[in-house]
PDB file of N, CA and C in Angstrom:
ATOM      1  N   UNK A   1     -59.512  56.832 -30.723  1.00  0.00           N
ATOM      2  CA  UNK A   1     -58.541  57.482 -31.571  1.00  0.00           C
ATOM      3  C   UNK A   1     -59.063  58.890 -31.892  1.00  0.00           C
ATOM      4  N   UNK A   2     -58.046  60.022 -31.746  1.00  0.00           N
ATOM      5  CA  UNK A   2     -58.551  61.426 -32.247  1.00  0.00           C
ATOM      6  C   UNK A   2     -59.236  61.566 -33.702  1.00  0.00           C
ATOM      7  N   UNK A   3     -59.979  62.062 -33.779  1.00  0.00           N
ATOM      8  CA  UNK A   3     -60.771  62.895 -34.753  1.00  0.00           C
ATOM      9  C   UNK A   3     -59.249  63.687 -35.959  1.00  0.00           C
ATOM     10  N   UNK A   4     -59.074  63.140 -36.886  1.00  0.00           N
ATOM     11  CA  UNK A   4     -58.015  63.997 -38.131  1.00  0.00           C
ATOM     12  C   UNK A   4     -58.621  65.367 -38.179  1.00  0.00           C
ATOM     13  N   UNK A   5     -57.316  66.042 -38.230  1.00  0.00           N
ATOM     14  CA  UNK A   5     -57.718  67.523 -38.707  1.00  0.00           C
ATOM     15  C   UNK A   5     -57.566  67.612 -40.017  1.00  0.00           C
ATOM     16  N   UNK A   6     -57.530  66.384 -41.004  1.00  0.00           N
ATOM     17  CA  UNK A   6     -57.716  66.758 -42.282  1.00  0.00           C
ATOM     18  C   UNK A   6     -58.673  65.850 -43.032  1.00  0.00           C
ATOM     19  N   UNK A   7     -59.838  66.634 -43.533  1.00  0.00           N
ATOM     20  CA  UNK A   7     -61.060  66.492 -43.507  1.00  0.00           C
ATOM     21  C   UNK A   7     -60.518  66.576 -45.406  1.00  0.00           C
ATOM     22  N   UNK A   8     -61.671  65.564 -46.034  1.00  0.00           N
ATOM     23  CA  UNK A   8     -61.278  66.338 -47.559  1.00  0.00           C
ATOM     24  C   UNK A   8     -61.811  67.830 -47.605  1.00  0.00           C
ATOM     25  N   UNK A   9     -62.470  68.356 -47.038  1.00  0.00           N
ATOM     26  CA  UNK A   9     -62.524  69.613 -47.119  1.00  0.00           C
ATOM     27  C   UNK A   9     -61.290  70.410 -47.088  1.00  0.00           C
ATOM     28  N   UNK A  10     -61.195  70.179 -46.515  1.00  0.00           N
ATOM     29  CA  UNK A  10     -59.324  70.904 -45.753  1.00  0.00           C
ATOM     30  C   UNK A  10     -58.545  70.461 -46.913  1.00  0.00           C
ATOM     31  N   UNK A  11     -58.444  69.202 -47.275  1.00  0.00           N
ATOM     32  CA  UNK A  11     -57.739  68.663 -48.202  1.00  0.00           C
ATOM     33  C   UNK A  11     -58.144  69.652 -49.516  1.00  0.00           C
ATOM     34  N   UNK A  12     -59.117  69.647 -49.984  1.00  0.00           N
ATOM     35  CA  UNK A  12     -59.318  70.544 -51.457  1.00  0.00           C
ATOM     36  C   UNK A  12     -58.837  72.129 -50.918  1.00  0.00           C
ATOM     37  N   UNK A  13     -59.145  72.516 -49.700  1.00  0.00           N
ATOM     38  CA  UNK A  13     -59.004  74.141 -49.484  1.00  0.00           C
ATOM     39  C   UNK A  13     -56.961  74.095 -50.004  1.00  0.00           C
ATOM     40  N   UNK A  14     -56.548  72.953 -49.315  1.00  0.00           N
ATOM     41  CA  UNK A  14     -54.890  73.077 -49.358  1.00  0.00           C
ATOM     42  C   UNK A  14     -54.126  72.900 -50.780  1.00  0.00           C
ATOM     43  N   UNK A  15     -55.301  71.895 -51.699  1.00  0.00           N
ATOM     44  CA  UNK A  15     -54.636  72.326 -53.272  1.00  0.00           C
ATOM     45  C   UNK A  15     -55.084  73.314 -53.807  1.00  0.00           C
ATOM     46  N   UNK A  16     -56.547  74.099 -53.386  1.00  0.00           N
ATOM     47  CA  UNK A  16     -56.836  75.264 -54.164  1.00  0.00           C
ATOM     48  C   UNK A  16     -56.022  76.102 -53.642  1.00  0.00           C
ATOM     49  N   UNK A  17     -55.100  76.609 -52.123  1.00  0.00           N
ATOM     50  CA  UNK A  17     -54.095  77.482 -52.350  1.00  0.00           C
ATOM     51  C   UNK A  17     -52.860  76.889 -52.645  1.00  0.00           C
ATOM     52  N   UNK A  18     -52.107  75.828 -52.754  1.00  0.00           N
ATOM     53  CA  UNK A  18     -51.326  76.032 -53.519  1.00  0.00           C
ATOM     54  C   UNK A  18     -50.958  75.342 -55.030  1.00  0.00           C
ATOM     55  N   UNK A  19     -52.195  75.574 -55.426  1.00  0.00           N
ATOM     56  CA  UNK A  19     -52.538  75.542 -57.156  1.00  0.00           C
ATOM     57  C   UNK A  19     -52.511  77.205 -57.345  1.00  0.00           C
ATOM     58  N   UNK A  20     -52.720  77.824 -56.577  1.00  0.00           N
ATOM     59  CA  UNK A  20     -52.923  79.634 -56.504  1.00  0.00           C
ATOM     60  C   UNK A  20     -51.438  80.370 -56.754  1.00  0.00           C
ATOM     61  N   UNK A  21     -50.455  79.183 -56.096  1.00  0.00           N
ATOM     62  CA  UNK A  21     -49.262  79.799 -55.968  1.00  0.00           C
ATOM     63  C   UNK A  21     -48.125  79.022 -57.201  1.00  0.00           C
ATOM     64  N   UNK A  22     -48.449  77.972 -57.753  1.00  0.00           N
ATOM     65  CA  UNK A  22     -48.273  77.250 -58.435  1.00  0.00           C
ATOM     66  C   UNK A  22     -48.578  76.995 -60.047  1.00  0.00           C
ATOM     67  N   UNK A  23     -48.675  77.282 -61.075  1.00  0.00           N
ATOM     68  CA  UNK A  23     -49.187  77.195 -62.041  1.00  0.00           C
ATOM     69  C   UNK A  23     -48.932  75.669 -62.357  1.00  0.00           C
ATOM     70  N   UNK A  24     -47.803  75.140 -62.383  1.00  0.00           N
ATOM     71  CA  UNK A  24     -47.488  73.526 -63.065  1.00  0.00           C
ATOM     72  C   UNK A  24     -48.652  72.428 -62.266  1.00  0.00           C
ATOM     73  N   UNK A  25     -48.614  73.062 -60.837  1.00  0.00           N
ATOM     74  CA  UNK A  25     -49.844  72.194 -59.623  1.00  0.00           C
ATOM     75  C   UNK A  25     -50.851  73.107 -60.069  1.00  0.00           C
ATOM     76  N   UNK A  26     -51.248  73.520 -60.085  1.00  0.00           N
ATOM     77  CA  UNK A  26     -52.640  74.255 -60.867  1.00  0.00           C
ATOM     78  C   UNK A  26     -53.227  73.506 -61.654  1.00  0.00           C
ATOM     79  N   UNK A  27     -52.050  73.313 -63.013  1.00  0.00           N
ATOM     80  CA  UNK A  27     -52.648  72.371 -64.032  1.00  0.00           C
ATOM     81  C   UNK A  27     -52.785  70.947 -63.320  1.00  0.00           C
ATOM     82  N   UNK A  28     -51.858  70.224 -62.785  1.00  0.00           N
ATOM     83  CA  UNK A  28     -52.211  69.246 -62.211  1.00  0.00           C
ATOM     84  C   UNK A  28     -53.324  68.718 -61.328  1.00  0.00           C
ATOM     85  N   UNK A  29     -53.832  69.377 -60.699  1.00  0.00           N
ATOM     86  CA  UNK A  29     -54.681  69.697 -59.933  1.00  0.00           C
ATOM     87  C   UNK A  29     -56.124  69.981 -60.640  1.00  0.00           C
ATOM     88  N   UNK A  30     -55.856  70.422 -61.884  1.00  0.00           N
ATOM     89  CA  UNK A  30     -56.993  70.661 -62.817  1.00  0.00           C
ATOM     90  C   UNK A  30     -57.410  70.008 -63.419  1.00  0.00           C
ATOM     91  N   UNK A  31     -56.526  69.232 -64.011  1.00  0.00           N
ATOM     92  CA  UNK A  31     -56.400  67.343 -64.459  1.00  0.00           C
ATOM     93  C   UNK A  31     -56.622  66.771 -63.671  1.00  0.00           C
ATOM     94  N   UNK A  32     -56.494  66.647 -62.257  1.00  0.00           N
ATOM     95  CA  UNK A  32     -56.242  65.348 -62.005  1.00  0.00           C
ATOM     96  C   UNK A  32     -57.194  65.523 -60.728  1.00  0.00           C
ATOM     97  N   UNK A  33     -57.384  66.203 -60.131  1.00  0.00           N
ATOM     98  CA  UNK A  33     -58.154  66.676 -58.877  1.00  0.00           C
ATOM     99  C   UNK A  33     -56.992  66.361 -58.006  1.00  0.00           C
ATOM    100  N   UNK A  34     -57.590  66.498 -56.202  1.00  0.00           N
ATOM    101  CA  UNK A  34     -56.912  66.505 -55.560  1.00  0.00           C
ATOM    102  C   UNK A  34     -56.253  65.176 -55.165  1.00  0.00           C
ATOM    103  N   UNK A  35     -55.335  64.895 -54.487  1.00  0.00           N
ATOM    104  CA  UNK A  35     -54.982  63.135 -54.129  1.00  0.00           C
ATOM    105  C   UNK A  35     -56.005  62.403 -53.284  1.00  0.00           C
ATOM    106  N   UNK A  36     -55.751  61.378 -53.272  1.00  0.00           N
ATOM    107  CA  UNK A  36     -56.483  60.659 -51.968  1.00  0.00           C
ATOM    108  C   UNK A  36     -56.581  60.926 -50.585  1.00  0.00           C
ATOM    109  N   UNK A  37     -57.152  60.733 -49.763  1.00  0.00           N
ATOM    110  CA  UNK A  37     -57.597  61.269 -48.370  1.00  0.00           C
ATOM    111  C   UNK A  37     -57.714  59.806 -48.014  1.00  0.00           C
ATOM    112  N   UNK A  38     -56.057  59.271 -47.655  1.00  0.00           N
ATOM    113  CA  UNK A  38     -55.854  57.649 -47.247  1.00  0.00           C
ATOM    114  C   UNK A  38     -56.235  57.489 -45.688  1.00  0.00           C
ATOM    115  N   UNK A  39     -57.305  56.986 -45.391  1.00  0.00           N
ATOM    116  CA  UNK A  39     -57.740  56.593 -43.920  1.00  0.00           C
ATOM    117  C   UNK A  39     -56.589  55.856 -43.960  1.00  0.00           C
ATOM    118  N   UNK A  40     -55.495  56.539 -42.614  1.00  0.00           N
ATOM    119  CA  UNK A  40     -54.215  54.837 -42.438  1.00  0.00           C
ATOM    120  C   UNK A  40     -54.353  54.778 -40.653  1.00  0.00           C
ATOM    121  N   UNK A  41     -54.289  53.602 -40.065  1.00  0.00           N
ATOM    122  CA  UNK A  41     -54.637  53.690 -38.363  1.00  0.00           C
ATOM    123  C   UNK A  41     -53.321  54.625 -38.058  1.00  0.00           C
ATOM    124  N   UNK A  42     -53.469  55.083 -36.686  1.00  0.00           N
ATOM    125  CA  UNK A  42     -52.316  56.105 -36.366  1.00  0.00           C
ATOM    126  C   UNK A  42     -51.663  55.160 -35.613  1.00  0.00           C
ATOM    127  N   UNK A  43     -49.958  55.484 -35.505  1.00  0.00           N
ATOM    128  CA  UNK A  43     -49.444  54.325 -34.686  1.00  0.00           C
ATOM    129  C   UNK A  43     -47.912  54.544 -35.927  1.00  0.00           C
ATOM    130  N   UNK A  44     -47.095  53.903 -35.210  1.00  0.00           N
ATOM    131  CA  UNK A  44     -45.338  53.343 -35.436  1.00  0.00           C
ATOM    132  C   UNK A  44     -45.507  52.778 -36.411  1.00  0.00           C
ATOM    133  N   UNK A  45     -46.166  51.733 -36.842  1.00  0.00           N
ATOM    134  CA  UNK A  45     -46.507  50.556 -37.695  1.00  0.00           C
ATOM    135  C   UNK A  45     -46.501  51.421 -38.847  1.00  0.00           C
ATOM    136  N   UNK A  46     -47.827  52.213 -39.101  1.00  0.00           N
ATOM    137  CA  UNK A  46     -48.174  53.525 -40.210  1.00  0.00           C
ATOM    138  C   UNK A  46     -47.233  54.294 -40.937  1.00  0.00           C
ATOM    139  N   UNK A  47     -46.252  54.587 -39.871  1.00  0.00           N
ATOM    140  CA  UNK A  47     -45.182  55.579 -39.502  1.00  0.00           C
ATOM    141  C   UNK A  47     -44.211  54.906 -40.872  1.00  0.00           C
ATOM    142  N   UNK A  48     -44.038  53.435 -40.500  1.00  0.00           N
ATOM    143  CA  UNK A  48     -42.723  52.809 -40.829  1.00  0.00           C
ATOM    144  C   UNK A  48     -43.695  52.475 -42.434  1.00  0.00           C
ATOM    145  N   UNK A  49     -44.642  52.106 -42.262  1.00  0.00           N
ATOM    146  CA  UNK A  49     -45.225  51.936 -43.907  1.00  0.00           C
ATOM    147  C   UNK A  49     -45.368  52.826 -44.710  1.00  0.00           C
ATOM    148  N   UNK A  50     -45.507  54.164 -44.131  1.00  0.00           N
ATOM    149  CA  UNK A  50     -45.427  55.146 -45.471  1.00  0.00           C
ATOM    150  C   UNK A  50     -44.166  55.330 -45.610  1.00  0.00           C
ATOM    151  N   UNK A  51     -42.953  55.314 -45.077  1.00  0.00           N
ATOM    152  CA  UNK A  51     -41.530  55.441 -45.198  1.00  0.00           C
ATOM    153  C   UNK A  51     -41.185  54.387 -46.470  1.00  0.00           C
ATOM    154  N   UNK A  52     -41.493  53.372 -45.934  1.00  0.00           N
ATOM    155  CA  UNK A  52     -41.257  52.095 -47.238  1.00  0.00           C
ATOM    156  C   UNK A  52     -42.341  53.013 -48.316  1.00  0.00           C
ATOM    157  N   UNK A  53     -43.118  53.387 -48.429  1.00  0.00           N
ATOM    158  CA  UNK A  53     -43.486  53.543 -49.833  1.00  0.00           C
ATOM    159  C   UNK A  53     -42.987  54.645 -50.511  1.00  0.00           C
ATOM    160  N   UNK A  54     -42.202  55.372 -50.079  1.00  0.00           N
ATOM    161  CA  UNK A  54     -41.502  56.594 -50.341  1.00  0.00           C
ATOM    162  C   UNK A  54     -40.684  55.713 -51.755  1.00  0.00           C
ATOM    163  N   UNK A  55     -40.584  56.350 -53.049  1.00  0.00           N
ATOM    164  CA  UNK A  55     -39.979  55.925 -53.806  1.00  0.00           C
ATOM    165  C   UNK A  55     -39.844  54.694 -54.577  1.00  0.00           C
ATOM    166  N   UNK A  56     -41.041  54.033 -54.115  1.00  0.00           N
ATOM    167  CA  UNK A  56     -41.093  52.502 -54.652  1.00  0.00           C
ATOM    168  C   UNK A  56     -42.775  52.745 -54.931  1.00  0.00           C
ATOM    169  N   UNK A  57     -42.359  51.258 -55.537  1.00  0.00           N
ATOM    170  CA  UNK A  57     -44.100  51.090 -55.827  1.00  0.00           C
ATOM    171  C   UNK A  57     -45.054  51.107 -54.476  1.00  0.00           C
ATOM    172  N   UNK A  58     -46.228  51.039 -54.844  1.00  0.00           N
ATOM    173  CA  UNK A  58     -46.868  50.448 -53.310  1.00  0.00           C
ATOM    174  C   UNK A  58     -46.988  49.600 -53.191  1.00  0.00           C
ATOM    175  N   UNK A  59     -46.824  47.927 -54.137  1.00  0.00           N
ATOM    176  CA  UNK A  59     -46.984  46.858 -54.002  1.00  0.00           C
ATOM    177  C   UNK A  59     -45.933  46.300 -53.073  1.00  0.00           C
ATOM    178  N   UNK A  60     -44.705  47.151 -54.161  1.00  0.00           N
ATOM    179  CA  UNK A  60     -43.430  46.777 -53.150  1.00  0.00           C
ATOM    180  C   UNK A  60     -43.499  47.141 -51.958  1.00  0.00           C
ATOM    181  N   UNK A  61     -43.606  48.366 -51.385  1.00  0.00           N
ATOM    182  CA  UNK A  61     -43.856  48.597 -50.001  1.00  0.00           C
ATOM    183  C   UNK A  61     -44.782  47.977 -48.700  1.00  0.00           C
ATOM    184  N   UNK A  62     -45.827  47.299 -49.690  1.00  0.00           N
ATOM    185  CA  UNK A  62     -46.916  46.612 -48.500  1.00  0.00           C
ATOM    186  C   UNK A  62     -45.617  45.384 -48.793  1.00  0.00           C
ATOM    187  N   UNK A  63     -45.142  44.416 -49.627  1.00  0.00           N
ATOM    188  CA  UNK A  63     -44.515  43.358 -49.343  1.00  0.00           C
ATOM    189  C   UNK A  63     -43.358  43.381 -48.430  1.00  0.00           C
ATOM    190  N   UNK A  64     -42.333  44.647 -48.394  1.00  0.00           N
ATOM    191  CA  UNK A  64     -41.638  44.677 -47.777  1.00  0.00           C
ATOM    192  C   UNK A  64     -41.921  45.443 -46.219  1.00  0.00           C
ATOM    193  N   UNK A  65     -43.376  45.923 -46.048  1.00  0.00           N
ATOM    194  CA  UNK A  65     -43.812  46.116 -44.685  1.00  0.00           C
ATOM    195  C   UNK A  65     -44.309  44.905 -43.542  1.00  0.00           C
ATOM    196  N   UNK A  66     -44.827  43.620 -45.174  1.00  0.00           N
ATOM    197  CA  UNK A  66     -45.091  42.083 -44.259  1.00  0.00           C
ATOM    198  C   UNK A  66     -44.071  41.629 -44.019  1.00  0.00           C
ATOM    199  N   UNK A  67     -42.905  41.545 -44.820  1.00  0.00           N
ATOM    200  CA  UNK A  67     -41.676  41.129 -44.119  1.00  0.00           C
ATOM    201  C   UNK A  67     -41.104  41.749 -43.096  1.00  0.00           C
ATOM    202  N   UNK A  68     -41.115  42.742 -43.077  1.00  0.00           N
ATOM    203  CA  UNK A  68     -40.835  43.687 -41.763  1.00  0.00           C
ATOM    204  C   UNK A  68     -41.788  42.911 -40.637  1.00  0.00           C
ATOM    205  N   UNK A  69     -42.928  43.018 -40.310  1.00  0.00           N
ATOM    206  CA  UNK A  69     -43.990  42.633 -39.465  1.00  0.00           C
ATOM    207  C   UNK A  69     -43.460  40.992 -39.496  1.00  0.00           C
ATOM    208  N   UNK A  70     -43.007  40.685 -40.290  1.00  0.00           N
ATOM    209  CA  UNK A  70     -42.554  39.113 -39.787  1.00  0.00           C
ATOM    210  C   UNK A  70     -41.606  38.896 -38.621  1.00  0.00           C
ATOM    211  N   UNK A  71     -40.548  39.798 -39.356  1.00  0.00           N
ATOM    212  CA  UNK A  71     -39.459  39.933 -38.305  1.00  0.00           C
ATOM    213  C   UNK A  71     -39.476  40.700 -37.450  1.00  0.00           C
ATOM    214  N   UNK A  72     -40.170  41.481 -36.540  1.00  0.00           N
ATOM    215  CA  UNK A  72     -40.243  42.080 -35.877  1.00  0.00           C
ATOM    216  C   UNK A  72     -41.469  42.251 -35.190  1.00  0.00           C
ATOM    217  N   UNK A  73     -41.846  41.249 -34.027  1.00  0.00           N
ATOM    218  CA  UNK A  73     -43.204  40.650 -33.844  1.00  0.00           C
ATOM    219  C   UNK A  73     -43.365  41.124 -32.090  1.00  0.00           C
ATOM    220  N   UNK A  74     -44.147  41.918 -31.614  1.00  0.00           N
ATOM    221  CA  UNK A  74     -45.069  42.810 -32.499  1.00  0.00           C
ATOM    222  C   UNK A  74     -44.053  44.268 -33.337  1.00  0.00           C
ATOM    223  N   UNK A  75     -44.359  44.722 -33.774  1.00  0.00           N
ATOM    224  CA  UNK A  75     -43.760  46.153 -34.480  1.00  0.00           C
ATOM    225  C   UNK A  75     -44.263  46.828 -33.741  1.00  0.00           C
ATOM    226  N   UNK A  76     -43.299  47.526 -32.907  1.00  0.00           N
ATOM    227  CA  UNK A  76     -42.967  48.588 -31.881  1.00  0.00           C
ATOM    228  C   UNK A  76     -41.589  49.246 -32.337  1.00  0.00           C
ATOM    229  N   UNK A  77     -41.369  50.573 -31.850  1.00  0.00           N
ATOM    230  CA  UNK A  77     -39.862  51.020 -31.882  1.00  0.00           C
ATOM    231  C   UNK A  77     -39.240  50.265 -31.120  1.00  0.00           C
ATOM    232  N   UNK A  78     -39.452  49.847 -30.136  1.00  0.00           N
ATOM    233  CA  UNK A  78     -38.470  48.889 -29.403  1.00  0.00           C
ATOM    234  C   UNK A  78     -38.089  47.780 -30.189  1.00  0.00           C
ATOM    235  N   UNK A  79     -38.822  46.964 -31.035  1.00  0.00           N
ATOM    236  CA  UNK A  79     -38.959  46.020 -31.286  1.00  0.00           C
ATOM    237  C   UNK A  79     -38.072  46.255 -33.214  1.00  0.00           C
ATOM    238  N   UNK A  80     -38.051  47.099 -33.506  1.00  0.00           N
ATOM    239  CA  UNK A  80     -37.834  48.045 -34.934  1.00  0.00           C
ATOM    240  C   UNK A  80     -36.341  47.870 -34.594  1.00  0.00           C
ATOM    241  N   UNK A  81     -35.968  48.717 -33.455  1.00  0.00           N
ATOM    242  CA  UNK A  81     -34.934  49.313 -33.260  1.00  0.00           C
ATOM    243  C   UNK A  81     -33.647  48.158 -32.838  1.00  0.00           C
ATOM    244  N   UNK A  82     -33.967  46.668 -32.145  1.00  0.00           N
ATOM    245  CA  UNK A  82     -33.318  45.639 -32.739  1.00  0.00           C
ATOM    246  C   UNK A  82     -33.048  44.662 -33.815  1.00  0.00           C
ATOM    247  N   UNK A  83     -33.364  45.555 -34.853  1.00  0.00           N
ATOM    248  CA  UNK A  83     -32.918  45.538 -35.960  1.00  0.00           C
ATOM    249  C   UNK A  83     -31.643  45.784 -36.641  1.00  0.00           C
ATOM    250  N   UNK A  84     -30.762  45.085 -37.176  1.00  0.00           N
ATOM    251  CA  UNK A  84     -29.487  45.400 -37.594  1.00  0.00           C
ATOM    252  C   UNK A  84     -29.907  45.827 -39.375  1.00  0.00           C
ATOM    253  N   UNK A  85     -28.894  46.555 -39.326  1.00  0.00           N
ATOM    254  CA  UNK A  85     -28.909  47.088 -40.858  1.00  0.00           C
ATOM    255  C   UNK A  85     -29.078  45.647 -42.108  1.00  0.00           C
ATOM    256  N   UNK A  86     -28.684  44.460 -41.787  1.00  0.00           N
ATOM    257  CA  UNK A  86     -28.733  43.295 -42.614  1.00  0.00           C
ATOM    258  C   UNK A  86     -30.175  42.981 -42.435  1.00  0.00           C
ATOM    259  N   UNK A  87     -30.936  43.223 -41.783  1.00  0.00           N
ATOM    260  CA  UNK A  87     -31.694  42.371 -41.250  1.00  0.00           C
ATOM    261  C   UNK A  87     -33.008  43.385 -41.866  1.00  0.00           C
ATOM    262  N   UNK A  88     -32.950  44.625 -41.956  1.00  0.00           N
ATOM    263  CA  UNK A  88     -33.265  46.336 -42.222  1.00  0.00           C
ATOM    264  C   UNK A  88     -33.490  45.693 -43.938  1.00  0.00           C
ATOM    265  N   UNK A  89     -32.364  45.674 -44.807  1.00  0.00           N
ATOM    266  CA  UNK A  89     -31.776  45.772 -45.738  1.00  0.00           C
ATOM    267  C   UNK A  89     -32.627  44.187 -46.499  1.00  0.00           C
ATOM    268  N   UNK A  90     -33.032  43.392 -45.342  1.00  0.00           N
ATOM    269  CA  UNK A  90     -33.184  41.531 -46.329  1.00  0.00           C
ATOM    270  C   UNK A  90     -34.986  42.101 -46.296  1.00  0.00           C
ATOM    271  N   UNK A  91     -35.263  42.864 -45.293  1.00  0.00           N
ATOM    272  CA  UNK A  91     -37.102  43.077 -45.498  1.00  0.00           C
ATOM    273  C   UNK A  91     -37.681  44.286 -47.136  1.00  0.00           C
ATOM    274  N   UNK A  92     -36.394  44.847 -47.210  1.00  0.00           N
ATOM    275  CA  UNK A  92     -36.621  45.883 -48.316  1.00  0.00           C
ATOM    276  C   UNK A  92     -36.563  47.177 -47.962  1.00  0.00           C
ATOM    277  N   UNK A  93     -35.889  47.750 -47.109  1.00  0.00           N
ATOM    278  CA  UNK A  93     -35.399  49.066 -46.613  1.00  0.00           C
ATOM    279  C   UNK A  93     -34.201  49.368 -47.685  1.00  0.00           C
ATOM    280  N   UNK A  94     -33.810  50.431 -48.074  1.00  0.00           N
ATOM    281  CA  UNK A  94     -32.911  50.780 -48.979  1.00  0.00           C
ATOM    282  C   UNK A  94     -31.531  51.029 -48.116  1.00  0.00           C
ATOM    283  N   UNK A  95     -30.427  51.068 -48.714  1.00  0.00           N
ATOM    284  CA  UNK A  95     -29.040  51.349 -47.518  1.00  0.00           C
ATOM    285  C   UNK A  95     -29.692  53.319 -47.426  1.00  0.00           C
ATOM    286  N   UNK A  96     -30.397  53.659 -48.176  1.00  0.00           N
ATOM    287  CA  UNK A  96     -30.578  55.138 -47.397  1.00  0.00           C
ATOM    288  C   UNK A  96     -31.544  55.102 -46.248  1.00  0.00           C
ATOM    289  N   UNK A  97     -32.549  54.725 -46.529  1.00  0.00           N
ATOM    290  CA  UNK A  97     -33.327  54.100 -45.338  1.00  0.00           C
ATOM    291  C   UNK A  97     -33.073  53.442 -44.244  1.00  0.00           C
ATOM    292  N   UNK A  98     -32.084  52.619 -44.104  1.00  0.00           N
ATOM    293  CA  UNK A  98     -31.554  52.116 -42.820  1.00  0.00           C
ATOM    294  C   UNK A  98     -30.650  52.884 -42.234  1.00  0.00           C
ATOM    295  N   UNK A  99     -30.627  54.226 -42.811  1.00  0.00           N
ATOM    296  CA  UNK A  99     -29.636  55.494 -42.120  1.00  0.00           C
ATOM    297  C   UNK A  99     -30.169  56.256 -41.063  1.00  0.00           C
ATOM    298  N   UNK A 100     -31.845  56.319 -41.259  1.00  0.00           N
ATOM    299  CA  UNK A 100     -32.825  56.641 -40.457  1.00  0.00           C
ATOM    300  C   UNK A 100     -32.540  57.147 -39.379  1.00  0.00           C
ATOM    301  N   UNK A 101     -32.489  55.709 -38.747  1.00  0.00           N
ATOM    302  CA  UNK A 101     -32.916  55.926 -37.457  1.00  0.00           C
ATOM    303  C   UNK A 101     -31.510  56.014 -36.695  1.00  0.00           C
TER     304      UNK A 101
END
């Protein structure tokens, strides 16, 4: 697997400029430091799990990524993509989310 080009180094250089351009992320950033630097494997699978966590908890999102991985064995786009919107919608995809693809 390739080597990430985002190193926490890189990661702190990218909130110290735009905490520079930002005052409200400035303060945030001053509080809070920078975010996490989430090791996630690269791959479709990844792809479709940070999508589910968009807007939900993360608990909810890993539960509704095992139900996904249930139904859709192995998780591939091929395998994603015979998916019907009911079927999208019973794992925990939102009706905006099953607009996707």
């Amino acid at each position: 697997m390739p080597k990430s080009w985002l190193d926490r180094r890189a990661l702190v250089r990218a909130v110290d400029h735009v905490a520079a351009l930002d005052p409200d992320l400035a303060q945030i950033a001053a509080e809070h430091g920078p975010p996490p630097l989430w090791d996630r494997p690269q791959g479709f699978p990844t792809l479709l799990h940070i999508i589910l966590e968009q807007q939900v908890s993360l608990s909810s999102a890993r539960a509704a990524f095992e139900r996904l991985c249930a139904v859709a064995r192995p998780l591939t786009p091929e395998s994603f993509l015979q998916l019907d919107d009911a079927q999208l919608k019973s794992v925990g995809f939102s009706r905006q989310k099953t607009s996707y693809g």
